[in-house]
Protein backbone atom coordinates (compact mmCIF):
# COMPACT_ATOMS: atom_id res chain seq x y z
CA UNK A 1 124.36 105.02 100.09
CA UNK A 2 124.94 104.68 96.28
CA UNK A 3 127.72 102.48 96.76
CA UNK A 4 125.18 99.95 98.93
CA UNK A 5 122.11 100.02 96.82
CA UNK A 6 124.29 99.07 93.83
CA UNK A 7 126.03 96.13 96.20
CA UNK A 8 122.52 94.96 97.16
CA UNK A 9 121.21 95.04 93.56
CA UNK A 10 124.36 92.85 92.03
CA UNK A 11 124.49 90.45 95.34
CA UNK A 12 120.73 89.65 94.66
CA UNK A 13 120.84 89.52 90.94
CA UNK A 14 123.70 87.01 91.70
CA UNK A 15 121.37 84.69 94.14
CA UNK A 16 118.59 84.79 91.85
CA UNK A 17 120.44 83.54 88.98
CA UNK A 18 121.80 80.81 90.73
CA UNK A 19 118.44 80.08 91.93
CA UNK A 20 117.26 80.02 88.32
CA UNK A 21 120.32 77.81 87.51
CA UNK A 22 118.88 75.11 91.03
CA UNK A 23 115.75 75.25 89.64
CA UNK A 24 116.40 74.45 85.43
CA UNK A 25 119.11 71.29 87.08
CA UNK A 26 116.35 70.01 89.73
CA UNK A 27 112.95 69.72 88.78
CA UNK A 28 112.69 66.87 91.23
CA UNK A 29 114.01 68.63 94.42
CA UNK A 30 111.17 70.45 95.67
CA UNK A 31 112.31 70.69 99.31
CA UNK A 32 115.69 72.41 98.01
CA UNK A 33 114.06 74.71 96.00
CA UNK A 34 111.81 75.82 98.59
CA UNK A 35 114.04 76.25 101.06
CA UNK A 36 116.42 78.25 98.93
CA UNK A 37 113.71 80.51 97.55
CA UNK A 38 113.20 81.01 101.59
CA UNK A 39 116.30 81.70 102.35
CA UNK A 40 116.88 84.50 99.28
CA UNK A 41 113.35 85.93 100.54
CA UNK A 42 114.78 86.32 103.95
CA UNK A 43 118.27 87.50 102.73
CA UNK A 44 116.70 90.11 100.21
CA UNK A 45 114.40 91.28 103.03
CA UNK A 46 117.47 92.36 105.42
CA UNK A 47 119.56 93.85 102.83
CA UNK A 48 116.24 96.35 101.71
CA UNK A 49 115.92 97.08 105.23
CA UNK A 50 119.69 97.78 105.79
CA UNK A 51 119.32 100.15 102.79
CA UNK A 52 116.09 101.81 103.71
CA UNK A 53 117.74 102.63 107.47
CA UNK A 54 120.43 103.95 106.04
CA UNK A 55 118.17 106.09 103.46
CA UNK A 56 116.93 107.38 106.86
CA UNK A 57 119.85 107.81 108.84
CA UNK A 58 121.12 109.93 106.05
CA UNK A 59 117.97 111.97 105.73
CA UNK A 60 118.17 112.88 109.56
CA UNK A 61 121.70 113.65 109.14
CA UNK A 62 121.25 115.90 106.41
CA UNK A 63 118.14 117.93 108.18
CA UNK A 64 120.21 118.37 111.10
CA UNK A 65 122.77 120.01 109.41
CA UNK A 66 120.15 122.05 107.40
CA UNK A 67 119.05 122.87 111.14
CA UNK A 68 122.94 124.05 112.29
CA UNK A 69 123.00 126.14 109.10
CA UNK A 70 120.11 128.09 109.77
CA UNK A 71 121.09 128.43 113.36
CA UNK A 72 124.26 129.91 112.33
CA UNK A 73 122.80 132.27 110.00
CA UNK A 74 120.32 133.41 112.71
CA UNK A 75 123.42 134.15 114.77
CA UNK A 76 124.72 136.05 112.44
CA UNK A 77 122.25 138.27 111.60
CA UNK A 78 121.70 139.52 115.23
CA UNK A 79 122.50 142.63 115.41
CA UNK A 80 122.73 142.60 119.59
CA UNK A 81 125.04 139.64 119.35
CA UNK A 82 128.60 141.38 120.32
């Protein structure tokens, strides 16, 4: 999960400088600039959502082994168990 955060963090810090770099060359492009700011928008969208699914998958992962652990220990401690 690290691993992607950090990917999606330098990927977008890359499109947003070049962005930066579109808009200081072309002050007269409008059109461009708008439809790359669009397109970043979009792009930065999907990779937080990516991330935050991931976040979640993770967090259900991790409760149902917190689940199996206590189920073990359960087993365990029963005494009529043979």
């Amino acid at each position: 999960i690290l691993d992607s955060i950090v990917h999606v963090f330098v990927r977008n810090l890359g499109f947003l400088e070049g962005r930066l770099q579109i808009v200081a060359d072309t002050e007269e492009k409008q059109n461009q600039v708008l439809a790359i700011n669009i397109a970043l928008l979009q792009w930065l969208c999907k990779d937080f959502s990516v991330v935050f699914y991931q976040c979640l998958e993770c967090e259900r992962f991790y409760i149902a082994i917190e689940e199996a652990k206590m189920a073990c220990i359960q087993l365990l401690m029963n005494k009529e168990c043979p």
